[in-house]
Structure formats: structure tokens, C-alpha cells
C-alpha atoms as a PDB file:
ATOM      1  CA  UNK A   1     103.411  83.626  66.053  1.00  0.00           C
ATOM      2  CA  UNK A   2     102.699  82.625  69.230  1.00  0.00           C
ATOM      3  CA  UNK A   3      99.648  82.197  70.159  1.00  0.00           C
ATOM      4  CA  UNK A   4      97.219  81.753  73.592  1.00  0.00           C
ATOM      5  CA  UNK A   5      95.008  78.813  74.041  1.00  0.00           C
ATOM      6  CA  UNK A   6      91.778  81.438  73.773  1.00  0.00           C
ATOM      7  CA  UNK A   7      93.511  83.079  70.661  1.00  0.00           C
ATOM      8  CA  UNK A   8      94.051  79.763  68.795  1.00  0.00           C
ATOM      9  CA  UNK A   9      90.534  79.093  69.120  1.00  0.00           C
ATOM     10  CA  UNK A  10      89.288  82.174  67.964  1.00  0.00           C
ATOM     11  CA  UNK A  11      91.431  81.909  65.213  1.00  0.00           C
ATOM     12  CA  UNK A  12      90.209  78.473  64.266  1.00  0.00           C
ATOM     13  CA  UNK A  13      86.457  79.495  65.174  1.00  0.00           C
ATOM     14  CA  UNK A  14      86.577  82.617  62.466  1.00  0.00           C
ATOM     15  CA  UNK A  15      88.694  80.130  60.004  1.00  0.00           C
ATOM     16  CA  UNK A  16      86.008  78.060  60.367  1.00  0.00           C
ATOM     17  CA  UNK A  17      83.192  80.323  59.753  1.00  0.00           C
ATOM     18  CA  UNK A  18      85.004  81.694  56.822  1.00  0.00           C
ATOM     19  CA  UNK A  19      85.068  78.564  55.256  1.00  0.00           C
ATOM     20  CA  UNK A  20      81.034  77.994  56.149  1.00  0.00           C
ATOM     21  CA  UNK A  21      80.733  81.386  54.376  1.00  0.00           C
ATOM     22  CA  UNK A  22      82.516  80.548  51.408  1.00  0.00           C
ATOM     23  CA  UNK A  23      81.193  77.377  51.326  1.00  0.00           C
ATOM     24  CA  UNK A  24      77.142  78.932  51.299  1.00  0.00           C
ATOM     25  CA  UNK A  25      78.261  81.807  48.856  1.00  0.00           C
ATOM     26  CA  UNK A  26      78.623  78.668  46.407  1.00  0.00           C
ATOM     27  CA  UNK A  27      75.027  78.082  46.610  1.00  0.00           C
ATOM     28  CA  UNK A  28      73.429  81.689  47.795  1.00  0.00           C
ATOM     29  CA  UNK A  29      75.661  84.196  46.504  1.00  0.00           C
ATOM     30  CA  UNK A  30      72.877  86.895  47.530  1.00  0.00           C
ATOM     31  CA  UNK A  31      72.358  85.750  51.063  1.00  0.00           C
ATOM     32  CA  UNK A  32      73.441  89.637  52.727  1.00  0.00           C
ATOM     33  CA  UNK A  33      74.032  87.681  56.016  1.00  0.00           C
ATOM     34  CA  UNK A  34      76.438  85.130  55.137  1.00  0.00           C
ATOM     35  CA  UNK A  35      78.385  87.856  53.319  1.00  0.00           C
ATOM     36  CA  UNK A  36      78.917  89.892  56.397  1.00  0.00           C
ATOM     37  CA  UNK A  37      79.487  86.712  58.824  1.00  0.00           C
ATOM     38  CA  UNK A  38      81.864  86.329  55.795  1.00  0.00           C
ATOM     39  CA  UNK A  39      83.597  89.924  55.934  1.00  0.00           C
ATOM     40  CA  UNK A  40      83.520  90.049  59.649  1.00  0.00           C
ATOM     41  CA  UNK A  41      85.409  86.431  59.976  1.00  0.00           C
ATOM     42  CA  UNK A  42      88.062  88.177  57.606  1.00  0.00           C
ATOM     43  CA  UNK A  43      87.944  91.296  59.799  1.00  0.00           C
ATOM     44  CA  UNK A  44      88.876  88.859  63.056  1.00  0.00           C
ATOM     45  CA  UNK A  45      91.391  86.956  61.332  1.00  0.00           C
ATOM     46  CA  UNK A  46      93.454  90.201  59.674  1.00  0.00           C
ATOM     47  CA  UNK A  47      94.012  90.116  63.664  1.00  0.00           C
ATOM     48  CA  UNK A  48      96.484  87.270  63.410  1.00  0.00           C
ATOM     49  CA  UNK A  49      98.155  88.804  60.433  1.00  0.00           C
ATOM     50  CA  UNK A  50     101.693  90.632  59.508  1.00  0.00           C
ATOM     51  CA  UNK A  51     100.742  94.378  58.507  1.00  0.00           C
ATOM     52  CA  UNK A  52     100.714  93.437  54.601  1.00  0.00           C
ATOM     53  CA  UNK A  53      98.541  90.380  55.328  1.00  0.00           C
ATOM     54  CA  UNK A  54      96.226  92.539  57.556  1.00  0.00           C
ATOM     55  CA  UNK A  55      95.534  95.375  54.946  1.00  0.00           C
ATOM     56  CA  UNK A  56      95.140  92.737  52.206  1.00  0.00           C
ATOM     57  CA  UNK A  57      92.534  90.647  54.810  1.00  0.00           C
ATOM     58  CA  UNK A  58      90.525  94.063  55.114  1.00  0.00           C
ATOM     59  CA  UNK A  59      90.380  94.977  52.042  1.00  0.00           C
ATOM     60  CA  UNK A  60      88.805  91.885  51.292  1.00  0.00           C
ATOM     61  CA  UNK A  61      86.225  92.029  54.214  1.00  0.00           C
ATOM     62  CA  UNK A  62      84.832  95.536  52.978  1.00  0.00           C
ATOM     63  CA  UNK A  63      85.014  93.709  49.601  1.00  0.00           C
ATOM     64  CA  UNK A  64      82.467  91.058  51.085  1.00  0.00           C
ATOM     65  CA  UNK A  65      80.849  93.698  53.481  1.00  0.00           C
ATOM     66  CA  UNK A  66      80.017  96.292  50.665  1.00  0.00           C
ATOM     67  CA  UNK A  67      78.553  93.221  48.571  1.00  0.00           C
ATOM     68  CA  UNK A  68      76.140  92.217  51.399  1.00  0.00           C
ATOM     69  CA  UNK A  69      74.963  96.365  51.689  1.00  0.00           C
ATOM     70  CA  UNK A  70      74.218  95.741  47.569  1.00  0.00           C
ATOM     71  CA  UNK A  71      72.161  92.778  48.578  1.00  0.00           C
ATOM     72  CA  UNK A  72      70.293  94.997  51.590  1.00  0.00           C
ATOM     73  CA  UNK A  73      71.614  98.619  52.047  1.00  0.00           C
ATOM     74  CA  UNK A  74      69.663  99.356  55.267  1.00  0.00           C
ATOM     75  CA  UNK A  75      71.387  95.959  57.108  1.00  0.00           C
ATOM     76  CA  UNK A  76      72.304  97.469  60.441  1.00  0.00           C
ATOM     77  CA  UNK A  77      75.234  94.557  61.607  1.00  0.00           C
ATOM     78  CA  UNK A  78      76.717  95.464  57.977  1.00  0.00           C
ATOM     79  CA  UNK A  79      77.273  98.892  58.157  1.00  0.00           C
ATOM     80  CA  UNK A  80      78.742  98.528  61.502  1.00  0.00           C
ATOM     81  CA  UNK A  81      80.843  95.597  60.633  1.00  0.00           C
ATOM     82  CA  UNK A  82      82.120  98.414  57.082  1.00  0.00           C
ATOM     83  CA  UNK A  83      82.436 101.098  59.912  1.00  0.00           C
ATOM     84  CA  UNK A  84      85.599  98.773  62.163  1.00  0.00           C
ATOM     85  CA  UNK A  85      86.908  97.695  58.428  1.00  0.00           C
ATOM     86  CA  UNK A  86      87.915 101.335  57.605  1.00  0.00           C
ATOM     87  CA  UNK A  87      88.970 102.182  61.132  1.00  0.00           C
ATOM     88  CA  UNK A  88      91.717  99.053  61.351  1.00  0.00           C
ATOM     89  CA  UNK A  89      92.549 100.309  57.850  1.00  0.00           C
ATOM     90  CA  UNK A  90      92.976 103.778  59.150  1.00  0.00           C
ATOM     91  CA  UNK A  91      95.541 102.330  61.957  1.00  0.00           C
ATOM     92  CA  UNK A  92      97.577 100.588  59.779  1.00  0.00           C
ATOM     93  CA  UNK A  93      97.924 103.696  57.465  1.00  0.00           C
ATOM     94  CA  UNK A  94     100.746 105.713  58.567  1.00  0.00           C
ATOM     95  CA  UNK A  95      99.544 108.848  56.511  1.00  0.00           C
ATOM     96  CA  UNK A  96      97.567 111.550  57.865  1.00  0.00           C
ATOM     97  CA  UNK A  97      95.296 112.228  54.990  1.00  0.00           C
ATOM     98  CA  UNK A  98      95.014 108.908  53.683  1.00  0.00           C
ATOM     99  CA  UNK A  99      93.852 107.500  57.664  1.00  0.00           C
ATOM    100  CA  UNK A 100      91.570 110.527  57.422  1.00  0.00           C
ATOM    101  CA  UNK A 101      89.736 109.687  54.610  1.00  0.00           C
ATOM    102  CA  UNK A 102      89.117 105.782  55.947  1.00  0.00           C
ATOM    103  CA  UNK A 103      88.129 106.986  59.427  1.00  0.00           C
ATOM    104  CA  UNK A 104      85.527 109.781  57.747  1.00  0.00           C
ATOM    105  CA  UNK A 105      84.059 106.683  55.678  1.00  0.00           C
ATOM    106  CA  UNK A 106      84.366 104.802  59.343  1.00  0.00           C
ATOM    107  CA  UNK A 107      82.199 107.073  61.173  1.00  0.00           C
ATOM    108  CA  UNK A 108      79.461 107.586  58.389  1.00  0.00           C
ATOM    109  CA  UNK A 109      78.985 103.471  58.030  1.00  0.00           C
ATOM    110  CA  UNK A 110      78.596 103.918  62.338  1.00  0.00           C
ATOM    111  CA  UNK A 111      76.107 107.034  61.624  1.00  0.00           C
ATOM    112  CA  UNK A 112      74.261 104.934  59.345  1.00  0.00           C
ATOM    113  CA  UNK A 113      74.095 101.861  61.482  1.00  0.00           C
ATOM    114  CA  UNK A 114      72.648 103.928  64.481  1.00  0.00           C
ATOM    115  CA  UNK A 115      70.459 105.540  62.181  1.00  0.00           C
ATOM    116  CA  UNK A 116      68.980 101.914  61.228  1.00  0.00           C
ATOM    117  CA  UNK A 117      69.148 100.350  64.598  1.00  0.00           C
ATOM    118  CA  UNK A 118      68.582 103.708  67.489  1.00  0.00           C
ATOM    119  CA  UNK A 119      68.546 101.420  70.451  1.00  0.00           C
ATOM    120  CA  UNK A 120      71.712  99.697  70.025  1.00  0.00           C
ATOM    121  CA  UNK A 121      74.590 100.503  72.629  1.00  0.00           C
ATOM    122  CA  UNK A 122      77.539  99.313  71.081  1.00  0.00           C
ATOM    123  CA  UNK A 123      76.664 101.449  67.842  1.00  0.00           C
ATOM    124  CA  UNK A 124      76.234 104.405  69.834  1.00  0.00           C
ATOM    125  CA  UNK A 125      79.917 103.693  71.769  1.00  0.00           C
ATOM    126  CA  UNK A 126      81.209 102.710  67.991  1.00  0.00           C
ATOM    127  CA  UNK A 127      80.318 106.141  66.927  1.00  0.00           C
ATOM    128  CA  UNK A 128      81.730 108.151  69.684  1.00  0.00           C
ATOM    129  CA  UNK A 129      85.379 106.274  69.858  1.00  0.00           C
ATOM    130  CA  UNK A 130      85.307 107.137  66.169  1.00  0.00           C
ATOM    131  CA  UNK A 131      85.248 110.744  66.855  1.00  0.00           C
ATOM    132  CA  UNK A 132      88.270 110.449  68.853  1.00  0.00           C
ATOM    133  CA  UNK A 133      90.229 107.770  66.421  1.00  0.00           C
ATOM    134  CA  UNK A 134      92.146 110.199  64.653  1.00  0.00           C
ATOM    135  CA  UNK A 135      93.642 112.196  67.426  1.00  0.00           C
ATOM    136  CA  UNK A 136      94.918 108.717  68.756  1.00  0.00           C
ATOM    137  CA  UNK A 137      96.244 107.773  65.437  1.00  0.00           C
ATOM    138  CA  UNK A 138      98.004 111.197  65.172  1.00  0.00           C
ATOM    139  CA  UNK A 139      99.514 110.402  69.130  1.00  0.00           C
ATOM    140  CA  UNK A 140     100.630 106.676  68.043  1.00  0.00           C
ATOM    141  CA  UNK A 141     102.751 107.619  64.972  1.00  0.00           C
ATOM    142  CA  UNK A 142     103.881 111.099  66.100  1.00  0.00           C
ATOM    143  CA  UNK A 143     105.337 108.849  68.498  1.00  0.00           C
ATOM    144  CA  UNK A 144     106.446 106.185  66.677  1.00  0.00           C
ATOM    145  CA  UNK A 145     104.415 103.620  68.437  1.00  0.00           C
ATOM    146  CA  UNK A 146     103.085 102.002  65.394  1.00  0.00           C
ATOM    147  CA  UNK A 147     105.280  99.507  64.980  1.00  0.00           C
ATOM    148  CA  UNK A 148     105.392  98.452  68.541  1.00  0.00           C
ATOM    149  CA  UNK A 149     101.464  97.897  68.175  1.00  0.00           C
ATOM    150  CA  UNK A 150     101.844  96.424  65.323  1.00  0.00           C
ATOM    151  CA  UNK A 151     103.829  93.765  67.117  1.00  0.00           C
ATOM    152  CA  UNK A 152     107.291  94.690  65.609  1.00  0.00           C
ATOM    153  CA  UNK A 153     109.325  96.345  68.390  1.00  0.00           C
ATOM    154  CA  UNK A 154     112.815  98.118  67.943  1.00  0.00           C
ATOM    155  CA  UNK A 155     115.801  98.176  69.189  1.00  0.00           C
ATOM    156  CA  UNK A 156     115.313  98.431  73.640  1.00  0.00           C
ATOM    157  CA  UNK A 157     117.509 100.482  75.543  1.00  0.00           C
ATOM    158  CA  UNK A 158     117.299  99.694  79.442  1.00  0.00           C
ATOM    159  CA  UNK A 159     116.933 103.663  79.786  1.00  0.00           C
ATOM    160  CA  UNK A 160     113.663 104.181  82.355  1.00  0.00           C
ATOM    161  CA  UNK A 161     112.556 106.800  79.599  1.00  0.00           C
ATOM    162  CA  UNK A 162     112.681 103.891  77.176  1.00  0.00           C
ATOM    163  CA  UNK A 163     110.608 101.485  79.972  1.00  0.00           C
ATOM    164  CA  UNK A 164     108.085 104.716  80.533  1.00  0.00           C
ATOM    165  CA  UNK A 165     107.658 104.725  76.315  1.00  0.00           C
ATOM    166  CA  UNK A 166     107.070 100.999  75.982  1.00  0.00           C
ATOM    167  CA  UNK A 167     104.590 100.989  79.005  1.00  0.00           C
ATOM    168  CA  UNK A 168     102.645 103.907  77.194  1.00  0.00           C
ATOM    169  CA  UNK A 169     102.855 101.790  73.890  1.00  0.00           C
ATOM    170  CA  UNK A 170     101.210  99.063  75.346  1.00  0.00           C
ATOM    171  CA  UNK A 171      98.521 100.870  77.315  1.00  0.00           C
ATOM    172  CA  UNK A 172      97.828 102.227  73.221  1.00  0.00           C
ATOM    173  CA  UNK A 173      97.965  99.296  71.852  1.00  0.00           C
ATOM    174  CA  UNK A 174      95.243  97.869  74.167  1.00  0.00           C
ATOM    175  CA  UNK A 175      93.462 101.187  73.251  1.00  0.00           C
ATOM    176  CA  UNK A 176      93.401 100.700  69.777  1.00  0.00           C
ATOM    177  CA  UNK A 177      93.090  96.933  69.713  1.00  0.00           C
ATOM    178  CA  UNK A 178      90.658  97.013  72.473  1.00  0.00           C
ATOM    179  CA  UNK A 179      88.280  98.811  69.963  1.00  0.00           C
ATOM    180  CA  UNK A 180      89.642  98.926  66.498  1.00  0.00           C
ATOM    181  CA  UNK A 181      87.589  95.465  65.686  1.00  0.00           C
ATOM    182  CA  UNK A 182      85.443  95.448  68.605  1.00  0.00           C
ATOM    183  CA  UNK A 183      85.439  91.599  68.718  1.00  0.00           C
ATOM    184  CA  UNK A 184      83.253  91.309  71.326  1.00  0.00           C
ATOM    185  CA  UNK A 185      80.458  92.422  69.573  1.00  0.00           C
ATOM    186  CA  UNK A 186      81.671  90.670  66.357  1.00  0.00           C
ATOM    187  CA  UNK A 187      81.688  87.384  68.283  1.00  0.00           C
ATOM    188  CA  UNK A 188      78.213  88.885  69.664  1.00  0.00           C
ATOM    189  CA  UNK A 189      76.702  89.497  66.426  1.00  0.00           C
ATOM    190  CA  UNK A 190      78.430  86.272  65.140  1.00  0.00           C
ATOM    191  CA  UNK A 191      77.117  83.847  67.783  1.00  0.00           C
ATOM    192  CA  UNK A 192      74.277  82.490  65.626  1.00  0.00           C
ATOM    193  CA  UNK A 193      77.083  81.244  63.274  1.00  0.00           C
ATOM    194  CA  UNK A 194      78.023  78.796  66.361  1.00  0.00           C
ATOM    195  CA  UNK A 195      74.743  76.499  65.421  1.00  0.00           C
ATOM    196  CA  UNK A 196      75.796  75.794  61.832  1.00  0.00           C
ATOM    197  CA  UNK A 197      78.846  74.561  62.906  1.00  0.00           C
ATOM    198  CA  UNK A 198      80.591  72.606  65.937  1.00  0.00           C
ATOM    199  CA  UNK A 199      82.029  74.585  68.429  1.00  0.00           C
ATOM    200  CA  UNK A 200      85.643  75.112  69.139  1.00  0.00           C
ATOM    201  CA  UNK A 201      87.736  72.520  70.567  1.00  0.00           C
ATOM    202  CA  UNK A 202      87.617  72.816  74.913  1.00  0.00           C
ATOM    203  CA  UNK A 203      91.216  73.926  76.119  1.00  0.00           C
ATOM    204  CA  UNK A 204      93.435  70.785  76.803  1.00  0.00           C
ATOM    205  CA  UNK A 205      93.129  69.555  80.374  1.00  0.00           C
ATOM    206  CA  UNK A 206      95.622  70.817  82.503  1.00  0.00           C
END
């Protein structure tokens, strides 16, 4: 895969953390915020993964993420952090019902985490993008765009239809990857992390 300077080091940043998690878990395994820096590190990196890979990497952050709410139920950064694991799992389920069911569980875990924290904006926007998730996921594979987001384009014509279609693809995929993980407020919420452990590498001098 290849990968941007900025993407490499978020990539080794989240590695990184999920090691730190793993690494406390040892010692603490009831320590509710380790387990969600835990689950959202494996939320970032399913980001850098094949579709398989991603679904697997999910499943295992709402793994870690529903552990932490059995430590502390009412943990606000958890149940948001549950709420992006079922929506990316929704996108990367072709079936109606099936993407239904994870983005209903999606927008209950954001309900829940407004309900525990009123005041906080990027909740509040995580809850109303939710409401319109599945009429985008309907859009992206009634058109077949899924597997252009998903980073595995078809066969290109050089038809300006087929230049109008990929244009439109991108523009989604920025949609849906703009959002789906919200990683600037995963980086936001995960910022503390930075002080247990060294920061990334500086970009190579040019």
C-alpha cells in the first residue's frame, strides 16, 4: 500500500498505542480507559486494512470497546468510540438489512454518549451524520461505488460518463471516510496517550 508521510505516522502512532494498550491490559485488565485507547487504536488502524482485515480489526475494537463499557457503562469517549465501530462495519456490509442493524446499534451508542456528555459538539454532529448514514450507504452500493471506496477500482473506460462516476466516487468516499471513524476526534480524545509514549518520528527533511 502506499502510503503518505502523515499516514505512515499515524499508522505507526496507533501501532504504537496498541501495543501500550496491550502491554497495560497485562497488568490492569480493568482499566476502562486503556481498553478504549485500545479499541479506538484498532478502529484507526482497520483504516490501513484490505476489507477482510478491516471487518476482522473492528470486530475486535467493539470486542475491546464493549469490555471497557463492562468496566464503566456510563464512559462517554466509549460509547462514542462503539457508535463509529458499528458505522465502518455498516459500510463495509454490502447488505441492506444487515448495515441496518449495525447503524441502528451506531446511533443508540451516539444517543447514549450525548446523553452522558450534553455539551459535547462532536457527539451531537456524530449523531446527526448517523441519521443520514444509511441513505448514503444505500446511494454507494446502488451504485456500485463500494469497491472504488474501498480502494479496489474496476475496469476504466475513458467514457466522460465513466470520468463523471469516478469523480462522484471519490467526492463519497471522502464523505464516508471523512466521518465513518471521525479520526480527528479519535486523535482528539487520544492525545493524552501521546505522554506515555514518544511521539512520532518528524517527516524526513526535504
Amino acid at each position: 500500500m502506499d502510503l503518505q508521510q502523515s499516514d505512515f505516522d499515524r499508522l505507526l502512532f496507533f501501532e504504537t498505542a496498541r501495543k501500550t494498550a496491550e502491554a497495560t491490559y497485562a497488568k490492569n485488565p480493568l482499566d476502562a480507559d486503556n481498553l478504549t485507547r485500545w479499541g479506538g487504536s484498532l478502529l484507526e488502524l482497520s483504516q490501513f486494512q484490505s476489507v477482510p482485515g478491516s471487518k476482522k480489526m473492528i470486530q475486535d475494537a467493539i470486542s475491546k470497546l464493549e469490555e471497557a463499557l463492562s468496566v464503566d457503562p456510563k464512559k462517554h469517549d466509549t460509547l462514542w468510540c462503539l457508535g463509529n465501530a458499528h458505522t465502518s462495519q455498516a459500510f463495509l456490509t454490502p447488505d441492506e438489512d444487515e448495515a441496518k442493524t449495525y447503524f441502528d446499534k451506531a446511533a443508540g451508542y451516539f444517543q447514549q454518549a450525548v446523553d452522558e456528555e450534553p455539551g459535547n459538539e462532536l457527539y451531537k454532529k456524530s449523531l446527526e451524520v448517523a441519521a443520514k448514514a444509511p441513505q448514503l450507504h444505500t446511494e454507494i452500493h446502488k451504485q456500485g461505488f463500494a469497491q472504488q471506496a474501498m480502494g479496489s477500482a474496476g475496469p476504466s473506460t475513458s467514457s466522460g460518463t465513466k470520468t463523471e462516476k469516478k469523480k462522484k466516487s471519490s467526492d463519497l468516499k471522502y464523505d464516508i471516510f471523512g466521518w465513518i471513524v471521525l479520526a480527528v476526534g479519535i486523535v482528539a480524545w487520544l492525545g493524552f496517550a501521546k505522554s506515555q509514549m514518544p511521539p512520532p518520528p518528524p517527516p524526513p527533511p526535504r
